[in-house]
N, C-alpha and C. Protein backbone atom coordinates (compact mmCIF):
# COMPACT_ATOMS: atom_id res chain seq x y z
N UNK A 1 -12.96 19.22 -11.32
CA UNK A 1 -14.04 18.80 -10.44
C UNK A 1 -13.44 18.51 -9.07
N UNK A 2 -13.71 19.35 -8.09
CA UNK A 2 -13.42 19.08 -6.92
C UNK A 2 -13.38 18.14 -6.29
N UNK A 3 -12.99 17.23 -5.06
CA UNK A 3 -13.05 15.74 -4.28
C UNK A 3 -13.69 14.90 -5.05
N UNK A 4 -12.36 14.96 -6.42
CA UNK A 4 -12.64 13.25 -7.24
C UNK A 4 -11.47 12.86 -6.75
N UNK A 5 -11.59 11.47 -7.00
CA UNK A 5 -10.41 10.13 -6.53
C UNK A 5 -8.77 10.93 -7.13
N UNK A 6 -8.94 11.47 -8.07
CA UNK A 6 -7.97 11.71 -8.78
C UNK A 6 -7.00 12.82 -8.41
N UNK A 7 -8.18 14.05 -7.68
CA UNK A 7 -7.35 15.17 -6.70
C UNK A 7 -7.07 14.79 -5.50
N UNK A 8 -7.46 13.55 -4.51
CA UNK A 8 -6.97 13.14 -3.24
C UNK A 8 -6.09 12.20 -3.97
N UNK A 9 -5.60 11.49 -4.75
CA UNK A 9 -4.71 10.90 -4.25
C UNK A 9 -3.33 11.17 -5.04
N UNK A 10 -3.28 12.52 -5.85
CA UNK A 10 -2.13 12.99 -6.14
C UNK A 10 -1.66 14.44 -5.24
N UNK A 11 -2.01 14.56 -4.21
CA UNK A 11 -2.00 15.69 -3.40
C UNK A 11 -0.04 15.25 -3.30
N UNK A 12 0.51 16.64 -2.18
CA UNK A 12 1.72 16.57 -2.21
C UNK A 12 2.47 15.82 -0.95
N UNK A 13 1.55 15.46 0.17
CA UNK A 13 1.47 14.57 1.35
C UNK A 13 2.32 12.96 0.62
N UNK A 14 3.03 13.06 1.49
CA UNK A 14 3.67 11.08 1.39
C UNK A 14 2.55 9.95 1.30
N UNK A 15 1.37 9.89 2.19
CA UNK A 15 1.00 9.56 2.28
C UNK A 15 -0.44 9.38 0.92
N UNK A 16 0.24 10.21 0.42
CA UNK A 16 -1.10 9.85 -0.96
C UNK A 16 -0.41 9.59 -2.13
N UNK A 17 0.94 9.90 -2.05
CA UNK A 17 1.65 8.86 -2.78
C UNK A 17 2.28 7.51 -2.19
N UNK A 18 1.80 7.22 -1.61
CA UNK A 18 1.98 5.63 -1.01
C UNK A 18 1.13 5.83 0.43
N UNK A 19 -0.30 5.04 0.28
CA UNK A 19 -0.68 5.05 1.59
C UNK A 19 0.20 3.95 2.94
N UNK A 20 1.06 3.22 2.32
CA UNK A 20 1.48 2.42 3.48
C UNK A 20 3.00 3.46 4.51
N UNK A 21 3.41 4.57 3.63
CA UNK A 21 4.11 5.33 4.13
C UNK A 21 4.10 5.46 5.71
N UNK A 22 2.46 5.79 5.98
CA UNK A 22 2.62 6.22 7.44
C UNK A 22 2.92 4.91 8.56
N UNK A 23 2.29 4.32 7.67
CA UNK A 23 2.18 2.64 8.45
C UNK A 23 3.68 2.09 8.61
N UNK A 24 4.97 2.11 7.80
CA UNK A 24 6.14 1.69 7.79
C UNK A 24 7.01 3.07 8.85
N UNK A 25 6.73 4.08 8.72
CA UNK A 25 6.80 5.09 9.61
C UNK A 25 7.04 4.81 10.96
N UNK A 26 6.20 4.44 11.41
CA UNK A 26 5.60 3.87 12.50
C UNK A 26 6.00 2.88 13.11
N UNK A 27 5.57 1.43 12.55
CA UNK A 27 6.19 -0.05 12.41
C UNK A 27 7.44 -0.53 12.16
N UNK A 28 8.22 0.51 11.11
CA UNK A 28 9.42 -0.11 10.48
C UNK A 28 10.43 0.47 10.80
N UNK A 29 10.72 0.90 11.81
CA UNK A 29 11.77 2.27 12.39
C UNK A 29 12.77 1.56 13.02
N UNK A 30 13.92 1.56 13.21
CA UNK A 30 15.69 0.60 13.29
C UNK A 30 15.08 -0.41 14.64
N UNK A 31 14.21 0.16 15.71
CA UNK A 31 13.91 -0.54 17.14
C UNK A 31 13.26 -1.07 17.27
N UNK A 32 11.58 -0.42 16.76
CA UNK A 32 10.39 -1.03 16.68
C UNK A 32 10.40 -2.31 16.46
N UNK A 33 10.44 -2.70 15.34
CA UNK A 33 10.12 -4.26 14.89
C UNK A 33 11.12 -5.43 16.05
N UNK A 34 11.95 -5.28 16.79
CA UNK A 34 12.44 -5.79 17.24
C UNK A 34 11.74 -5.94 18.86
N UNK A 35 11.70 -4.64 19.29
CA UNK A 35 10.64 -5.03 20.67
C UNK A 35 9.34 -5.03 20.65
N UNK A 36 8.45 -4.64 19.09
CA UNK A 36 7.16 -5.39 19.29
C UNK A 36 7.24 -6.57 19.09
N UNK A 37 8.32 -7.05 18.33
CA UNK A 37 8.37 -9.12 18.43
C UNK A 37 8.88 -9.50 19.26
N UNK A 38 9.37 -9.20 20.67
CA UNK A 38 10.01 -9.38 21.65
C UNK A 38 8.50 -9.21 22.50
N UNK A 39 8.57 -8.39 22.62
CA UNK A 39 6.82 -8.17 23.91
C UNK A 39 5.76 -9.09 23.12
N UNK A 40 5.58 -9.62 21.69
CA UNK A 40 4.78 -10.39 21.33
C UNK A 40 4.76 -12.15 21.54
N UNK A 41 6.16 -11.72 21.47
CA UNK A 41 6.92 -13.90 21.61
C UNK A 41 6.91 -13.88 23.04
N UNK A 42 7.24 -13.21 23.93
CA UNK A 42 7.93 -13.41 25.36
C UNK A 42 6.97 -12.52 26.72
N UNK A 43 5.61 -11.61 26.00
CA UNK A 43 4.69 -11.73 27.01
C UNK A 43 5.42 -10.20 28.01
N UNK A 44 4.42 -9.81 28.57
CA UNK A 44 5.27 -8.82 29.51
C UNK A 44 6.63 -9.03 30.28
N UNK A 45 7.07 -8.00 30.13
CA UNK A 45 8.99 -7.90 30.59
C UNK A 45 8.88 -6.65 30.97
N UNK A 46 10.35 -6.59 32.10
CA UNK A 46 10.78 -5.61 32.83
C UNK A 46 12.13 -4.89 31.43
N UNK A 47 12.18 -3.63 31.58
CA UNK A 47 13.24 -3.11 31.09
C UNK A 47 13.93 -4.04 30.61
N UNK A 48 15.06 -4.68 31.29
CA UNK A 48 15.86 -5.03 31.58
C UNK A 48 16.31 -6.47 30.89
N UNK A 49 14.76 -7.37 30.94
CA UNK A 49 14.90 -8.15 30.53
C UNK A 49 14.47 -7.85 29.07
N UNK A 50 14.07 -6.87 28.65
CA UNK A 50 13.41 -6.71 26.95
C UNK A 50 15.56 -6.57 26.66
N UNK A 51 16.19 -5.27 27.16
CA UNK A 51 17.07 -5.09 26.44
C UNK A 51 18.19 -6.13 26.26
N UNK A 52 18.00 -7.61 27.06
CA UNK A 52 18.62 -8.55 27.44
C UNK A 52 18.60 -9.17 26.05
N UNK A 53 16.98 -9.51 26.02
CA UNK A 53 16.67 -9.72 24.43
C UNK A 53 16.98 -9.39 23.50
N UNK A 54 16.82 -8.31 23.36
CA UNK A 54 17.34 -7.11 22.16
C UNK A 54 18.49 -7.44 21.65
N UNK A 55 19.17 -7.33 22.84
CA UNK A 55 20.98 -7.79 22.87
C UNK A 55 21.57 -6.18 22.48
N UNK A 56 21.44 -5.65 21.25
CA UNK A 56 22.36 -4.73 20.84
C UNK A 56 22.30 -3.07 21.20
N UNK A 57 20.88 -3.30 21.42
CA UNK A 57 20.08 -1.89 21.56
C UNK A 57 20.82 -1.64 23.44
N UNK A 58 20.78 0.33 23.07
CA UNK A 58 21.39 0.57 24.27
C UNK A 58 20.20 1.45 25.08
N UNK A 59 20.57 1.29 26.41
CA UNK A 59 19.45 2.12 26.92
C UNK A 59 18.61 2.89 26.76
N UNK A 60 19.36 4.08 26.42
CA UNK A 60 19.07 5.22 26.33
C UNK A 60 17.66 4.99 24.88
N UNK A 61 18.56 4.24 23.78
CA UNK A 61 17.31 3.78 22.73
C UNK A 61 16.52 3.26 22.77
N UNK A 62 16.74 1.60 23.58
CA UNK A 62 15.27 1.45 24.30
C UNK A 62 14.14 2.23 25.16
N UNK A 63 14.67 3.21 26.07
CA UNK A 63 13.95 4.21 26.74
C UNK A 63 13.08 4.59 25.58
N UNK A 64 13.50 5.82 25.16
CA UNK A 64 13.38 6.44 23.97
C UNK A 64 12.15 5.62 22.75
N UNK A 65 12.46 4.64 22.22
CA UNK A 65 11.91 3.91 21.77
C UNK A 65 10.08 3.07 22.17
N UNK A 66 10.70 2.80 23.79
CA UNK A 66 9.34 2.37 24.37
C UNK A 66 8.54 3.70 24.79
N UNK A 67 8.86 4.65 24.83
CA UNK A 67 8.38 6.35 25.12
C UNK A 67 7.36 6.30 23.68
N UNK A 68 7.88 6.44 22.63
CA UNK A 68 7.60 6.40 21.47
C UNK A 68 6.07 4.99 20.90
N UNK A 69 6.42 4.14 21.31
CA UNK A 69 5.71 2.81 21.06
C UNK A 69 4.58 3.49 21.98
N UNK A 70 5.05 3.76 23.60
CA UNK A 70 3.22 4.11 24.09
C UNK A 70 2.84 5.25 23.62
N UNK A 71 2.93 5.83 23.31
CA UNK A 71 2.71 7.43 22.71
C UNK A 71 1.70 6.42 21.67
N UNK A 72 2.18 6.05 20.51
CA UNK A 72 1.22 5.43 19.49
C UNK A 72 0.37 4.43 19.77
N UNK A 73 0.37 4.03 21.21
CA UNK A 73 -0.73 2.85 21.72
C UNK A 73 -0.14 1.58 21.45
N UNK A 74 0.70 1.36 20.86
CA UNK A 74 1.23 -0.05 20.74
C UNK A 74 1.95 -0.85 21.70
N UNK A 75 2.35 -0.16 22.78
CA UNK A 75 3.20 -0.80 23.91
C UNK A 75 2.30 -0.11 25.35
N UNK A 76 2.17 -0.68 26.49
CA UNK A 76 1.77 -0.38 27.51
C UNK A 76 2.39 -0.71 28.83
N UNK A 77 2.89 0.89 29.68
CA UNK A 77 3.61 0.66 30.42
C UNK A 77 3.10 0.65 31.53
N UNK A 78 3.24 -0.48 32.54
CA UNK A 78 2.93 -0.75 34.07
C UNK A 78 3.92 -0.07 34.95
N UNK A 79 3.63 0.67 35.83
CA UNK A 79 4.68 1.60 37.06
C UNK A 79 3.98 0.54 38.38
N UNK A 80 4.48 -0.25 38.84
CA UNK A 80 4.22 -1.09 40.15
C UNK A 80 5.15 0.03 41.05
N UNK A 81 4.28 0.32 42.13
CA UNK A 81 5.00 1.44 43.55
C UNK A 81 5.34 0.69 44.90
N UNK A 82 6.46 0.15 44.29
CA UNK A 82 6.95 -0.86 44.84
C UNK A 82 8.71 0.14 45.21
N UNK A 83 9.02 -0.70 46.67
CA UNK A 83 10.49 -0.24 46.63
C UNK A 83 10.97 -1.73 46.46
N UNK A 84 11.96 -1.31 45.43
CA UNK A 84 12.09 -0.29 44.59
C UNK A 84 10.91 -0.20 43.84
N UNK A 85 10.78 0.73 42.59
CA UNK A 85 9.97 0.47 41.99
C UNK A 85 10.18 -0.62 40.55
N UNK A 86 8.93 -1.11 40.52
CA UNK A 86 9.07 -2.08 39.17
C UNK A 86 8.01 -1.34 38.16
N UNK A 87 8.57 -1.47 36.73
CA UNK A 87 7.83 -1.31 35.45
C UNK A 87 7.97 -2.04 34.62
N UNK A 88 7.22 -2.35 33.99
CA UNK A 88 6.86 -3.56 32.89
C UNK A 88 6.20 -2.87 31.89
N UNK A 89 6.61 -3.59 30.86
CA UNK A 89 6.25 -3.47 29.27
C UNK A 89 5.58 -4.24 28.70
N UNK A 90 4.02 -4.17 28.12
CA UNK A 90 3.88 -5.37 27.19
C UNK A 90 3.24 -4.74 26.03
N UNK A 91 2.83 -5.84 25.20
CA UNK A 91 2.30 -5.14 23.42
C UNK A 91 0.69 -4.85 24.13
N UNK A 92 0.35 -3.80 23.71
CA UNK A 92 -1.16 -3.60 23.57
C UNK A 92 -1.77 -4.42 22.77
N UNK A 93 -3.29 -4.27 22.85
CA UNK A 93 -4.10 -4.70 21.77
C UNK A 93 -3.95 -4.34 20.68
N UNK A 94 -3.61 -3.01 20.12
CA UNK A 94 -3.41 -2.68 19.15
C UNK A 94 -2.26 -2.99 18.71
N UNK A 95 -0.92 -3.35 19.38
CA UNK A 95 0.06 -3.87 18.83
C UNK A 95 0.04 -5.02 18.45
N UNK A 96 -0.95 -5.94 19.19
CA UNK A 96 -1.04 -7.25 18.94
C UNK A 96 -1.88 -7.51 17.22
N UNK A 97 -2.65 -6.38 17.13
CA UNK A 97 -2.89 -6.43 15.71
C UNK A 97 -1.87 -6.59 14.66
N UNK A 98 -1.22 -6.06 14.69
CA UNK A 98 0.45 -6.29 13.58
C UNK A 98 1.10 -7.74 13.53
N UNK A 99 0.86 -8.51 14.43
CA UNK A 99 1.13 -10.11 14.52
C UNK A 99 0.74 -10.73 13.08
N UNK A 100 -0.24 -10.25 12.10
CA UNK A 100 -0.34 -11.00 10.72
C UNK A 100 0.44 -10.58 10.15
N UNK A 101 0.44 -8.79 10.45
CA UNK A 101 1.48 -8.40 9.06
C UNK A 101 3.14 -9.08 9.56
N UNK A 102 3.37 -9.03 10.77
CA UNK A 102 5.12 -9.36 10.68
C UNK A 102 4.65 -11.20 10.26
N UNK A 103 3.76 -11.52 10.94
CA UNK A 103 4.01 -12.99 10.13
C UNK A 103 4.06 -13.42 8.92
N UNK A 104 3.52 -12.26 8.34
CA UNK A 104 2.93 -12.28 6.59
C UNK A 104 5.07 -12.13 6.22
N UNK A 105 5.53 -11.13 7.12
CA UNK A 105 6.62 -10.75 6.23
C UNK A 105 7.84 -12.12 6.59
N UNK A 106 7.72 -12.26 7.88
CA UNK A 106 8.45 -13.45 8.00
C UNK A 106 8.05 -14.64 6.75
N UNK A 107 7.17 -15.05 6.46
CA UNK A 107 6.79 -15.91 5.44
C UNK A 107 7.45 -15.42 4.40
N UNK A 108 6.83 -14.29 4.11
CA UNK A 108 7.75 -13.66 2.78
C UNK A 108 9.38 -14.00 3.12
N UNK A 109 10.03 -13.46 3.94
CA UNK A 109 11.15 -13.89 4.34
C UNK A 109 11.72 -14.99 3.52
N UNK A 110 11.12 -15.89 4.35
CA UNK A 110 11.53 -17.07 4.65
C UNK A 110 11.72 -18.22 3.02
N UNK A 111 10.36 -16.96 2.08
CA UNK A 111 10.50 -17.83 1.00
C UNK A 111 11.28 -17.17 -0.02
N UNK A 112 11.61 -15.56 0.25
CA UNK A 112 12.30 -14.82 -0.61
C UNK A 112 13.68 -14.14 -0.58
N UNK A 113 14.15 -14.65 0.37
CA UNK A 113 15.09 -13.84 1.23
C UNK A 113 16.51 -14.48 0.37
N UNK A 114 16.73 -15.67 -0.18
CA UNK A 114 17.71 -16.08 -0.39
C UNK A 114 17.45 -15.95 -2.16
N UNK A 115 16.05 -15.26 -2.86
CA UNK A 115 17.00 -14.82 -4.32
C UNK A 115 16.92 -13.20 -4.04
N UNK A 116 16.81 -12.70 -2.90
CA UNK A 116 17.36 -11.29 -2.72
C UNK A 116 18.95 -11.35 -2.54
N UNK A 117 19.41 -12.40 -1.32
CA UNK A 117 21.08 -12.91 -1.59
C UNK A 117 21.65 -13.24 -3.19
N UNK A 118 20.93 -13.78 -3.66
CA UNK A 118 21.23 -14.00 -4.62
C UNK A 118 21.55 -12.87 -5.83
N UNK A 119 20.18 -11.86 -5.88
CA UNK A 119 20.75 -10.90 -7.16
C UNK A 119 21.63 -9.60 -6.08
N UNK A 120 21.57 -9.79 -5.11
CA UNK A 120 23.11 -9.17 -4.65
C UNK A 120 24.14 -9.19 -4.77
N UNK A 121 24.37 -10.39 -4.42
CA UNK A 121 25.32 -10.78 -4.94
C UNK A 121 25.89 -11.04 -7.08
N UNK A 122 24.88 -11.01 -7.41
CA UNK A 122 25.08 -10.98 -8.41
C UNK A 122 25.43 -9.51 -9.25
N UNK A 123 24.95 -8.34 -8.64
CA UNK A 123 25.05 -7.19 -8.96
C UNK A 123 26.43 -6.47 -8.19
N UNK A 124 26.67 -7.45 -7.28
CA UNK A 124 27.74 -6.52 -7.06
C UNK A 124 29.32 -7.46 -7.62
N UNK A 125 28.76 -8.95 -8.24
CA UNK A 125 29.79 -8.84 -9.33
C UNK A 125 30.28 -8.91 -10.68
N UNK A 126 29.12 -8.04 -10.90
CA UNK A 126 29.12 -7.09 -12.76
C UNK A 126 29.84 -6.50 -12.24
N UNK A 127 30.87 -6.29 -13.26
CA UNK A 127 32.01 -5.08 -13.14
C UNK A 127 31.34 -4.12 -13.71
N UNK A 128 30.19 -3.78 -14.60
CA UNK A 128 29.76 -2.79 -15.01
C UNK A 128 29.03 -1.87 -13.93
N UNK A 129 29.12 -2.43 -12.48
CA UNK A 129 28.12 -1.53 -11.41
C UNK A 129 29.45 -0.78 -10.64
N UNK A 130 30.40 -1.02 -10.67
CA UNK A 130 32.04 -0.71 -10.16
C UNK A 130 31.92 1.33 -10.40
């Protein structure tokens, strides 16, 4: 039987075997999560001062990265035509939507994070995982 529940959601797409795929895609990528909680805690910033924040991230990846963020609507870039010129970064509206889920995960964090230390450490000292 054609478009039952059962043929959309075993199709061969990632995304219908795990709908949150596209969403972590997106959100969960080595840079992202770090300068949408940076433009979310600290409000519009220049370049300069986001990668200040960042601390580790190098230019070229922040570029790259905030290229990427406005492309998907989540970051929005200001060009002031100014000499020199100034540009600024802040979270869109739509980025500002994700503020429950990273808070949801920080919580999670915060309450789970140390028996994840824990069976780590515990697995890596069974000699049977060697």
């Amino acid at each position: 039987m054609a478009g039952t529940k059962q043929e959309t959601t075993t199709g061969s797409e990632p995304e219908f075997a795990c709908p949150v795929s596209p969403v972590v895609d997106i959100v969960f990528s080595r840079w992202t999560t770090p300068v949408l909680w940076a433009l979310h805690a600290y409000g519009r910033q220049r370049f300069v001062e986001l990668e200040r924040r960042i601390g580790t991230i190098t230019p070229k990846v922040l570029t790259q990265r905030l290229r990427q963020l406005e492309r998907d609507g989540l970051v929005v870039r200001t060009y002031h035509p100014e000499v020199p010129p100034r540009v600024e970064y802040e979270i869109s509206e739509l980025g500002l939507s994700l503020a429950p889920l990273f808070a949801r995960l920080s919580e999670w964090g915060a309450a789970h994070l140390d028996r994840v230390e824990e069976a780590r450490r515990a697995y890596d000292a069974d000699p049977a995982r060697r």
